[in-house]
C-alpha atoms as a PDB file:
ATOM      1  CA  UNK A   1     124.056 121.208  90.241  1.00  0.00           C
ATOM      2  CA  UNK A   2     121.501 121.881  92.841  1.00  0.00           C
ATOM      3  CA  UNK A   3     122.383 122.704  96.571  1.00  0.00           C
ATOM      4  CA  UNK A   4     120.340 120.150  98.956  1.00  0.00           C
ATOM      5  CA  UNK A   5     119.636 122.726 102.291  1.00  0.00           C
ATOM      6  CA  UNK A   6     118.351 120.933 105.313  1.00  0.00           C
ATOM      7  CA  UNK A   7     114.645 122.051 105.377  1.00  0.00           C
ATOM      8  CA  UNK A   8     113.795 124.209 109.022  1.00  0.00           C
ATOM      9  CA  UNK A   9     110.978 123.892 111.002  1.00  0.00           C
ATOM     10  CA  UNK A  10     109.181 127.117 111.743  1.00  0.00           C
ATOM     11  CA  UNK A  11     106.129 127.656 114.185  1.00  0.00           C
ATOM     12  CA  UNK A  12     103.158 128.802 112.508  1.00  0.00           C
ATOM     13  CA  UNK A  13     100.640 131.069 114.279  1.00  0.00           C
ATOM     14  CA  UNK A  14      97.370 129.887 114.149  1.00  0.00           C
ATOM     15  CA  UNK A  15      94.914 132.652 112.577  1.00  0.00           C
ATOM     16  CA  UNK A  16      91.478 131.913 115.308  1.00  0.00           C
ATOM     17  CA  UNK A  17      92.980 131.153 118.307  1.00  0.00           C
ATOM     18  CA  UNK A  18      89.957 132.022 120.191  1.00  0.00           C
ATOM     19  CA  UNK A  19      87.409 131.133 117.955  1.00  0.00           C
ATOM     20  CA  UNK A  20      84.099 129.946 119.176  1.00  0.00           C
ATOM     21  CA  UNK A  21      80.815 128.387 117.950  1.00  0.00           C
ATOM     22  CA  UNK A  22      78.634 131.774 117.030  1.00  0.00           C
ATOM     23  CA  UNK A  23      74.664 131.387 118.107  1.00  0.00           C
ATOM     24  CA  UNK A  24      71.303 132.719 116.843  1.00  0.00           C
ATOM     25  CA  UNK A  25      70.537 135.167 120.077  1.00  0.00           C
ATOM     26  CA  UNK A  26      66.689 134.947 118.014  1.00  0.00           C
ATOM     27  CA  UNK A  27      66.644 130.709 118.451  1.00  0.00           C
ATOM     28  CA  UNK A  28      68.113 131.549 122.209  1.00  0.00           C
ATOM     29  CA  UNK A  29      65.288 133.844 122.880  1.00  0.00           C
ATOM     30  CA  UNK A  30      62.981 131.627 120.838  1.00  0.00           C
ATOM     31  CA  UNK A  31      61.899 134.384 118.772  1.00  0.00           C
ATOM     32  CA  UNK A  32      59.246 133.766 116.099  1.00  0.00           C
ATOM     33  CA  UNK A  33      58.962 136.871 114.476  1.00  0.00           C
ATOM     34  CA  UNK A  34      61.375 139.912 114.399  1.00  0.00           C
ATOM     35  CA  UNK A  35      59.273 143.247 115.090  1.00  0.00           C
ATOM     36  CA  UNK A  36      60.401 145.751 112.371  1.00  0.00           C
ATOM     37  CA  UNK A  37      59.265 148.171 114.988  1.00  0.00           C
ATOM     38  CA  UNK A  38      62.165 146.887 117.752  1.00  0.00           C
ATOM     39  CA  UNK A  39      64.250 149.525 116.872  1.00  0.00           C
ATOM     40  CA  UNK A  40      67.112 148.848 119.937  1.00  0.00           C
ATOM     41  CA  UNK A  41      67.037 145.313 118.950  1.00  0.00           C
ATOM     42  CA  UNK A  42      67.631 145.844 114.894  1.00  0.00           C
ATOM     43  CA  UNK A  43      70.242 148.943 115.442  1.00  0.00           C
ATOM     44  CA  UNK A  44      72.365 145.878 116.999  1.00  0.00           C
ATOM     45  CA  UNK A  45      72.799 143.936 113.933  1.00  0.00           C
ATOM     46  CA  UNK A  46      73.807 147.656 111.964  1.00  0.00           C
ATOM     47  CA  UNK A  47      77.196 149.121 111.221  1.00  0.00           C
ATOM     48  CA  UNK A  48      78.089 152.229 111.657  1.00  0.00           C
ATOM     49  CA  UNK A  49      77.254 153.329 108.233  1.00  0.00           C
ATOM     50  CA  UNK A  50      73.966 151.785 107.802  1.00  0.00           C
ATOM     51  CA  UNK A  51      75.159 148.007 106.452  1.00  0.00           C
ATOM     52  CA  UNK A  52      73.341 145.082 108.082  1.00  0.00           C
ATOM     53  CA  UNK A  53      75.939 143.191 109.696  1.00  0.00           C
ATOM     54  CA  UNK A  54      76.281 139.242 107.848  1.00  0.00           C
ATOM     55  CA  UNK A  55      75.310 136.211 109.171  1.00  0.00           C
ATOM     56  CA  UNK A  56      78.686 135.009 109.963  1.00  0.00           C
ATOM     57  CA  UNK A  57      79.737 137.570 111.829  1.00  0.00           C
ATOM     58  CA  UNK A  58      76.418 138.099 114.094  1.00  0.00           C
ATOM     59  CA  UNK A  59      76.084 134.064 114.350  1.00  0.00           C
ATOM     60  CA  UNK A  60      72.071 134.304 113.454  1.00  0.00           C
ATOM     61  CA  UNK A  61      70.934 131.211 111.636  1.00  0.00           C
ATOM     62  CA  UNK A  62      69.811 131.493 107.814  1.00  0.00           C
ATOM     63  CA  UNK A  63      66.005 131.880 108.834  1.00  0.00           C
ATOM     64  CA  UNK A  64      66.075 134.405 111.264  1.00  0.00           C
ATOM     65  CA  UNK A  65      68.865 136.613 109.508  1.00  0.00           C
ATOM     66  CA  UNK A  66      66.227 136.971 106.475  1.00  0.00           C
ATOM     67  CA  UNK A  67      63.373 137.559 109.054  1.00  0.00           C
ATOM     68  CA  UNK A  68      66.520 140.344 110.120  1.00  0.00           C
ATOM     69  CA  UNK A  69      66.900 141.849 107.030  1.00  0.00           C
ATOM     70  CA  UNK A  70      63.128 142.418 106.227  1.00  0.00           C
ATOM     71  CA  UNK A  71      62.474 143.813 109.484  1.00  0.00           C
ATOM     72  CA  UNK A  72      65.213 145.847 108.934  1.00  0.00           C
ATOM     73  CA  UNK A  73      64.248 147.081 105.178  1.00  0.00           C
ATOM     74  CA  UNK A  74      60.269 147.714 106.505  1.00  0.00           C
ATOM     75  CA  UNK A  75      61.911 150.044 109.194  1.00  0.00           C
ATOM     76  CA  UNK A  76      64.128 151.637 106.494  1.00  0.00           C
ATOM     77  CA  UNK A  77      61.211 152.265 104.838  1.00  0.00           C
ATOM     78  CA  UNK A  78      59.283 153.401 107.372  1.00  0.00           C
ATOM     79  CA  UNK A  79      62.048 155.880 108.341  1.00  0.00           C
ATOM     80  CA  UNK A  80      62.664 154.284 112.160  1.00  0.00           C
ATOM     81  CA  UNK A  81      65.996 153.451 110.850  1.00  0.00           C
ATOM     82  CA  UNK A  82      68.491 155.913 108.895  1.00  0.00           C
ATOM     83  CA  UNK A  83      69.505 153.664 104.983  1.00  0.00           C
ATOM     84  CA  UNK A  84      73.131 155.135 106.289  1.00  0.00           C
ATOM     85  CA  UNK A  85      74.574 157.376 108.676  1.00  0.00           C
ATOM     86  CA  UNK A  86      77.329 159.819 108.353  1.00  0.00           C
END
């Protein structure tokens, strides 16, 4: 036979409490092309260890974070900006 327990309500935490809408600083600025040559400006959107930070978590639309990572590939290339640091 099965024991019927009165069922407990608990709080639950919300995970984003203080979430917010994310924005493309590039559509802010109106920005039609990304200079690969802007090094302060592309060193923002790099981690620590070289990886190019995502879309969701810099808020850049779809258009401008591919414009982002080319710029950011031609300046690897180019040797402006280190493919990782240690």
């Amino acid at each position: 036979m099965r024991v019927m327990r009165p069922k407990v309500k608990t709080k639950r935490k919300r995970l984003f409490t203080t979430f917010r809408k994310r924005f493309c600083r590039f559509c802010v600025d109106k920005v039609r092309a990304i200079d690969y040559k802007d090094i302060k400006r592309l060193e923002v959107f790099l981690r620590e260890r070289g990886n190019i930070i995502s879309s969701r978590s810099s808020g850049n639309c779809a258009r401008h974070q591919r414009m982002l990572s080319e710029a950011i590939k031609k300046a690897r290339f180019i040797s402006l900006v280190p493919y990782t640091r240690v």
